[in-house]
C-alpha atoms as a PDB file:
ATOM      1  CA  UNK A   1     -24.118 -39.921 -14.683  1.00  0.00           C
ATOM      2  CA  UNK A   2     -23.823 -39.300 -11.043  1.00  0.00           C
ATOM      3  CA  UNK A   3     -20.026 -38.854 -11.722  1.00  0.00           C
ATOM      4  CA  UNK A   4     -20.415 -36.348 -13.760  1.00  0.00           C
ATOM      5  CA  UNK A   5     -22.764 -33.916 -11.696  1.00  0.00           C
ATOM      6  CA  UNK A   6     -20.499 -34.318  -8.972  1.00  0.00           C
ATOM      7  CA  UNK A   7     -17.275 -33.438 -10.595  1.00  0.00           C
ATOM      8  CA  UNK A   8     -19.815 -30.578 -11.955  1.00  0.00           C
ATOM      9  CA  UNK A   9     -20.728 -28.908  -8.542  1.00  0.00           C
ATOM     10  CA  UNK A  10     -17.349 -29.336  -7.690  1.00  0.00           C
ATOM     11  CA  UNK A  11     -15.912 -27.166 -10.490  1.00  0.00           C
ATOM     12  CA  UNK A  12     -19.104 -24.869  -9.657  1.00  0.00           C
ATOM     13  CA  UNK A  13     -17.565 -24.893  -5.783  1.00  0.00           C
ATOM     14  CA  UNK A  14     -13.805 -24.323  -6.879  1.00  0.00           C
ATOM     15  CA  UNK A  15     -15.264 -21.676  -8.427  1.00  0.00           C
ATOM     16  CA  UNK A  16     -17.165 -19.826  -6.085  1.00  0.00           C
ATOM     17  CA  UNK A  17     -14.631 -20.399  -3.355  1.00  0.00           C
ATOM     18  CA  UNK A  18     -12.109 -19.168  -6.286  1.00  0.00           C
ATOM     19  CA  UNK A  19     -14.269 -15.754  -6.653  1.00  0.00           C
ATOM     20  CA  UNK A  20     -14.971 -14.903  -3.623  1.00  0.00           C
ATOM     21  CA  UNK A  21     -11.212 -15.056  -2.296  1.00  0.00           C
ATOM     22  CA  UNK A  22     -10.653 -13.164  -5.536  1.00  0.00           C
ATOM     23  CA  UNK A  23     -13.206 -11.035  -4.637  1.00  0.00           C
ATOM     24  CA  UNK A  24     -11.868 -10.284  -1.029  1.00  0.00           C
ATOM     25  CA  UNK A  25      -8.025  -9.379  -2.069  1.00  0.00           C
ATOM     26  CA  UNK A  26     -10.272  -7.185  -4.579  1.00  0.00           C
ATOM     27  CA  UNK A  27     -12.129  -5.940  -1.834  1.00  0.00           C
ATOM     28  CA  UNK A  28      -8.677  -4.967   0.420  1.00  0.00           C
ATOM     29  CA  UNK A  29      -6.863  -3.040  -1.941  1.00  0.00           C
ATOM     30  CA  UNK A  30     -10.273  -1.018  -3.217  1.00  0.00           C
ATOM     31  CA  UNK A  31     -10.486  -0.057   0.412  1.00  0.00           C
ATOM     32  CA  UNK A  32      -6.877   1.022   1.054  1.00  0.00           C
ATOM     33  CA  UNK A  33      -7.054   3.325  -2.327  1.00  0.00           C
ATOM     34  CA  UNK A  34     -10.039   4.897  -0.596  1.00  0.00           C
ATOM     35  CA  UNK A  35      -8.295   5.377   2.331  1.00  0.00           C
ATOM     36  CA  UNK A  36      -5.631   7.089   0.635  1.00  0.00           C
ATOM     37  CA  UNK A  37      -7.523   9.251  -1.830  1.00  0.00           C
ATOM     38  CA  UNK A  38     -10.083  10.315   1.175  1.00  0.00           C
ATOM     39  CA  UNK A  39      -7.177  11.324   3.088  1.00  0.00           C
ATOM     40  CA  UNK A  40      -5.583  13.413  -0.358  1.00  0.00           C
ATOM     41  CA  UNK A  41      -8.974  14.856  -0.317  1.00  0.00           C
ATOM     42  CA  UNK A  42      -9.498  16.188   3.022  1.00  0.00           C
ATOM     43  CA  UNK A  43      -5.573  17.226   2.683  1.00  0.00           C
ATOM     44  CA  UNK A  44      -6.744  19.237  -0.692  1.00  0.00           C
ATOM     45  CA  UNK A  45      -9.597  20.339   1.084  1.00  0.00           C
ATOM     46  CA  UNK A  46      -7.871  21.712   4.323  1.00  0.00           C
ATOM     47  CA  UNK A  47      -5.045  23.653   2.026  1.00  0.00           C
ATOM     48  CA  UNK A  48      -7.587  24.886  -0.070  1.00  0.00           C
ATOM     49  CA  UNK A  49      -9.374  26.871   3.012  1.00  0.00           C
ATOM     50  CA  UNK A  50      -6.069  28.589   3.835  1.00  0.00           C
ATOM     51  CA  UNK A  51      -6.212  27.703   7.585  1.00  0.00           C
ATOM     52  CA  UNK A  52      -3.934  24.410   7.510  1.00  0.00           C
ATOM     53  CA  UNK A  53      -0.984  23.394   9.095  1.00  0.00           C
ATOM     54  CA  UNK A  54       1.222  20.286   9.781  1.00  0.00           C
ATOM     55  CA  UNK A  55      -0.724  19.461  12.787  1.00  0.00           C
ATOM     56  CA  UNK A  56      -3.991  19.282  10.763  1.00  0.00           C
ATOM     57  CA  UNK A  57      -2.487  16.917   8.210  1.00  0.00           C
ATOM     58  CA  UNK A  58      -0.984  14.989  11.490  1.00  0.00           C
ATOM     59  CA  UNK A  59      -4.537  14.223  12.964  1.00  0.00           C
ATOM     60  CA  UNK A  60      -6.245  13.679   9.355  1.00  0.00           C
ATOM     61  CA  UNK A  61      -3.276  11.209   8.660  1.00  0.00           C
ATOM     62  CA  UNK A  62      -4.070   8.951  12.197  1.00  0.00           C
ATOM     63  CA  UNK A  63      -8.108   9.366  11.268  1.00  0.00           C
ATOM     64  CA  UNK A  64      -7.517   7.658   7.772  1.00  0.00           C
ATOM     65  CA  UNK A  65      -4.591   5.510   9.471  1.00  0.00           C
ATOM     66  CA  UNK A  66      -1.644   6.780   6.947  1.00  0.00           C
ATOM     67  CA  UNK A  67       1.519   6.329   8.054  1.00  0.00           C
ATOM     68  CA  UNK A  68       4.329   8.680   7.385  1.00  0.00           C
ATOM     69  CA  UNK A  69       5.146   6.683   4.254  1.00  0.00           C
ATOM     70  CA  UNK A  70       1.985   7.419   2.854  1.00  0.00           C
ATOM     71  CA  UNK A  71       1.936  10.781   3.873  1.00  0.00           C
ATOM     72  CA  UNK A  72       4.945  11.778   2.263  1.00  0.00           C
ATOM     73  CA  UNK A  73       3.853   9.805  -1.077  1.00  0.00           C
ATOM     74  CA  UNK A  74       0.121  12.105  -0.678  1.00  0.00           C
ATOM     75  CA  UNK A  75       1.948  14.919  -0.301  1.00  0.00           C
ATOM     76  CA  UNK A  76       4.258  14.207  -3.341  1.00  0.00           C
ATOM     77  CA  UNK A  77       1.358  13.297  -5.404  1.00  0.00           C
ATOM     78  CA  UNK A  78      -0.913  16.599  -4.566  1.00  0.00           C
ATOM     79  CA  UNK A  79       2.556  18.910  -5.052  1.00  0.00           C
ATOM     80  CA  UNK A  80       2.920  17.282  -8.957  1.00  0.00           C
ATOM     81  CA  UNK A  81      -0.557  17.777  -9.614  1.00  0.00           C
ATOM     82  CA  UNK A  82      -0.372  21.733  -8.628  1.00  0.00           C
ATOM     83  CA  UNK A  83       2.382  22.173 -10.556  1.00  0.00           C
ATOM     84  CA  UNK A  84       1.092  20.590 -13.034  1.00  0.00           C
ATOM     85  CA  UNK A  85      -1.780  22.382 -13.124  1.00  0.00           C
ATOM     86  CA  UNK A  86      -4.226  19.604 -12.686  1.00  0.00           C
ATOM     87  CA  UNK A  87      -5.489  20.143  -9.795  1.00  0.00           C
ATOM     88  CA  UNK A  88      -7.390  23.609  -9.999  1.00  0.00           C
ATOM     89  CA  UNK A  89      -7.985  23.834  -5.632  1.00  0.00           C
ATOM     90  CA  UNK A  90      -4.054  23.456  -5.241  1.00  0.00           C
ATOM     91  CA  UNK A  91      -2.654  25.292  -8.069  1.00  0.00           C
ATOM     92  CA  UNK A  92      -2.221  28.241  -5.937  1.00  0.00           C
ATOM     93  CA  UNK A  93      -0.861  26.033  -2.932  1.00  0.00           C
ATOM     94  CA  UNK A  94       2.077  25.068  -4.325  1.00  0.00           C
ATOM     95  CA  UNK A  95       3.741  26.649  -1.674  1.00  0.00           C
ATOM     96  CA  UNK A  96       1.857  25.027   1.126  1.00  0.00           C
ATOM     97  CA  UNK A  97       2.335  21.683  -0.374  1.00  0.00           C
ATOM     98  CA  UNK A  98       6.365  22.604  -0.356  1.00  0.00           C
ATOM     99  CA  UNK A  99       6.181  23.908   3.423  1.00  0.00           C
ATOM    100  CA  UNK A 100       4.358  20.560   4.495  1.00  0.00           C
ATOM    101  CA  UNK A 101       6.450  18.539   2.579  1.00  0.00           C
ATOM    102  CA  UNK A 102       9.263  20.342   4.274  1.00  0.00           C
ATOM    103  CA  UNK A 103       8.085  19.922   7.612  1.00  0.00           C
ATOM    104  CA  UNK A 104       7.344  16.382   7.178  1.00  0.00           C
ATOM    105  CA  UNK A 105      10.983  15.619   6.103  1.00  0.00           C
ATOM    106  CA  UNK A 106      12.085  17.767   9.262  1.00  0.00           C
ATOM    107  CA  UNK A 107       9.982  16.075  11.450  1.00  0.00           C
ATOM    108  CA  UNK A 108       9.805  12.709   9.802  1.00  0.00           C
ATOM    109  CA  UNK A 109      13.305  12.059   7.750  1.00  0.00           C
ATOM    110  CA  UNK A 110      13.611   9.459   5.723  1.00  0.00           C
ATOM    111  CA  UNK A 111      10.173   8.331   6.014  1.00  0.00           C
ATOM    112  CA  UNK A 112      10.913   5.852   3.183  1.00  0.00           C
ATOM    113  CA  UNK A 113      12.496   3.866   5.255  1.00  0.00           C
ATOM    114  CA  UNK A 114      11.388   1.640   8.126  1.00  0.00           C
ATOM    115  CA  UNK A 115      11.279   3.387  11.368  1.00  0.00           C
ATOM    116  CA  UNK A 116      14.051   2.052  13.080  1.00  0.00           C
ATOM    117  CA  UNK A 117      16.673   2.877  10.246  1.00  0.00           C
ATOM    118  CA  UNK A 118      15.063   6.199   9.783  1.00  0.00           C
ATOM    119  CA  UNK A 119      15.949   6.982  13.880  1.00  0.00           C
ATOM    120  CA  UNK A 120      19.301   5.892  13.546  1.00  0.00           C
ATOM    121  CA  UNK A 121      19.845   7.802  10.034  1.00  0.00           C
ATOM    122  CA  UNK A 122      18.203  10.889  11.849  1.00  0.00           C
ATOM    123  CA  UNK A 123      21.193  10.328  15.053  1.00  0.00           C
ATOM    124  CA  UNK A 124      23.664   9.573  12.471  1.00  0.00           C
ATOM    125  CA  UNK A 125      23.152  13.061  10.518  1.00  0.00           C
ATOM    126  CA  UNK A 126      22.918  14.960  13.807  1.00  0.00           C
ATOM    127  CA  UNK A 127      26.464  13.639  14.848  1.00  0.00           C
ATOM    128  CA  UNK A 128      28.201  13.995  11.611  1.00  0.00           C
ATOM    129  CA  UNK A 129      29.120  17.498  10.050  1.00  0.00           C
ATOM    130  CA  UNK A 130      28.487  16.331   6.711  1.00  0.00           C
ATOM    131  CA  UNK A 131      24.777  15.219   6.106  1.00  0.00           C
ATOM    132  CA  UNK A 132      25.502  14.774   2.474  1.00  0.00           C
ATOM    133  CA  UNK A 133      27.139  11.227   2.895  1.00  0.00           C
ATOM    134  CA  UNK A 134      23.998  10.446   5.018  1.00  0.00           C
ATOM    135  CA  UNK A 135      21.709  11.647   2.459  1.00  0.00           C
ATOM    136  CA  UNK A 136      23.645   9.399  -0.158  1.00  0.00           C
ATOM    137  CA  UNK A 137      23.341   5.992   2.595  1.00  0.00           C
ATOM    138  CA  UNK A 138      19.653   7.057   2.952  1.00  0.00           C
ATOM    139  CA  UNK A 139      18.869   7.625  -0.753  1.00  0.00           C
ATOM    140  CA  UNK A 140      20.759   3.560  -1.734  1.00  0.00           C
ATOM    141  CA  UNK A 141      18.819   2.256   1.815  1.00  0.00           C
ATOM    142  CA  UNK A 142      15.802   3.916   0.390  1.00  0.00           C
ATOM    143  CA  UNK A 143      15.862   2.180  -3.529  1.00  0.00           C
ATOM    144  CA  UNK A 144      17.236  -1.427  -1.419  1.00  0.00           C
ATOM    145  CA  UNK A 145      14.064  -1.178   0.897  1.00  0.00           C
ATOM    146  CA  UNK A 146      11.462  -0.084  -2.169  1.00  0.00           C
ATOM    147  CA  UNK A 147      12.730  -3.052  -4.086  1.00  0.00           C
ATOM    148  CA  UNK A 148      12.664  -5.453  -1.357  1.00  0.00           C
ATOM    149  CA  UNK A 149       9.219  -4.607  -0.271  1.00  0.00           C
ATOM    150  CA  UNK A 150       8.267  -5.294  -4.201  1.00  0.00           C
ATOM    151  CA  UNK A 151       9.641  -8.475  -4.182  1.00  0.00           C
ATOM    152  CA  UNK A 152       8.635  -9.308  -0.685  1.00  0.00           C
ATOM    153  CA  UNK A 153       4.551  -8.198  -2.236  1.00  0.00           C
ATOM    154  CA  UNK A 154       4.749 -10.453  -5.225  1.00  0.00           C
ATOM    155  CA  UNK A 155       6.417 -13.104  -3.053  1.00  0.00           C
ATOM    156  CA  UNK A 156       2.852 -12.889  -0.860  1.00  0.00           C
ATOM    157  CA  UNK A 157       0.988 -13.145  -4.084  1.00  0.00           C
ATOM    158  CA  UNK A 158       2.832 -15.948  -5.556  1.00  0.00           C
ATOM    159  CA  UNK A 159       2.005 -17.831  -1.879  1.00  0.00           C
ATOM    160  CA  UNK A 160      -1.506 -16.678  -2.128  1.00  0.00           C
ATOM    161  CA  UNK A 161      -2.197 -18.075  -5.175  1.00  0.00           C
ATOM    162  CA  UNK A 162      -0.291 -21.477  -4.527  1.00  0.00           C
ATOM    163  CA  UNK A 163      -2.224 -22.010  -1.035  1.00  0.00           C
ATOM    164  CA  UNK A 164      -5.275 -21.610  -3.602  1.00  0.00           C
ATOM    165  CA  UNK A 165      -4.062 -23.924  -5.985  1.00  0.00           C
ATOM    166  CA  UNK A 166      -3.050 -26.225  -4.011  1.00  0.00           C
ATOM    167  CA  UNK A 167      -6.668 -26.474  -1.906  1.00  0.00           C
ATOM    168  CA  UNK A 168      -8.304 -26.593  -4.922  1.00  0.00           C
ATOM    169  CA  UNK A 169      -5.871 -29.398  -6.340  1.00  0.00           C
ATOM    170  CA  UNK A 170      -6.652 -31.088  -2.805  1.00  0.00           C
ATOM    171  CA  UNK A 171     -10.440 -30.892  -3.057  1.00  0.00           C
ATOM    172  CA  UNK A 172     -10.786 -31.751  -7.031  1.00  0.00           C
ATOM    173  CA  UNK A 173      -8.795 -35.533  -5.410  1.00  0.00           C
ATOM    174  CA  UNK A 174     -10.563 -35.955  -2.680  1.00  0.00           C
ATOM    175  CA  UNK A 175     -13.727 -36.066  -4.805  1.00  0.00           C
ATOM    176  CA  UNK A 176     -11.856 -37.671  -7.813  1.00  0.00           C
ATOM    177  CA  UNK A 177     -11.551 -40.216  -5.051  1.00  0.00           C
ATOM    178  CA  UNK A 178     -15.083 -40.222  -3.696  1.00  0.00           C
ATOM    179  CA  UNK A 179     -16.657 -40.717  -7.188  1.00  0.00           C
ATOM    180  CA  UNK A 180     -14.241 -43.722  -7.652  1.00  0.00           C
ATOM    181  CA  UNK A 181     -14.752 -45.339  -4.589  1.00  0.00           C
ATOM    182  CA  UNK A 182     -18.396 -44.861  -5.460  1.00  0.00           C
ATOM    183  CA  UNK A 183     -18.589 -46.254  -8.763  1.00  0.00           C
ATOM    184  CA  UNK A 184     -16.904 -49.655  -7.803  1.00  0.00           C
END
């Protein structure tokens, strides 16, 4: 009997711990999607007023800590949805949307890619006459990076969720082998 209502409240303590680590990756990514759609809306909010520039979207980017990744993706997202129509405050933005998407390329080029590459893509096009072969090296770096940093994010779930397993495998022995030892 006492076997059994320990290996009871230790299922009902793999489970909590199970839940609440759950819970917390949960917790993580519901905040960054905030983040993001905060920043989209204070970006819709600012274009909709009519007195917006780059600047504005600069300092509203480092407030809701978006890098220039995410800012181009934002700004992608808002200029489909006002020329799609679904968005009724940007439909007649679509211009502004193209101007800051414009400027961010100008100032930030390639923003898909990591920083470093992006500098030395950015010298690169400067030096050579023709930008198109650099647009072409940017545009295969750009789908190489996006798929390594998808298999690099499932590799981090994949070691999540073994570290998990494996505690909980750890912890269901140790008192597999503490109700043993106390039933002899």
């Amino acid at each position: 009997m006492e076997i059994l209502v320990l290996e009871l409240l230790t299922i009902a303590v793999i489970t909590i711990i199970v839940s609440v680590i759950a819970s917390f990756v949960v917790f993580i990514d519901f905040a960054k999607n905030n983040w993001r759609r905060r920043f989209r809306q204070q970006i819709r909010l600012g274009i909709a007023s009519g007195n917006f520039t780059y600047n504005d979207m600069q300092h509203i980017a480092e407030r809701w800590s978006q890098d220039r990744k995410a800012i181009l993706l934002s700004l992608r997202i808002m200029h489909s949805d006002a020329v799609a129509g679904e968005d009724d405050k940007l439909t007649d933005s679509v211009e502004k949307l193209r101007y800051l998407i414009h400027e961010h390329q100008k100032i930030e080029p390639f923003a898909e890619l990591p920083e470093n590459v992006s500098l030395q893509l950015s010298s690169l096009q400067r030096a050579v006459d023709s930008s198109e072969k650099i647009d072409q090296l940017a545009a295969s770096l750009s789908s190489l990076y996006a798929s390594n940093q998808n298999e690099l994010q499932k590799q981090k779930k994949f070691t999540l969720w073994g570290f998990i397993i494996g505690t909980l495998g750890f912890v269901v022995g140790l008192v597999s082998l503490y109700a043993t030892y106390n039933a002899v």
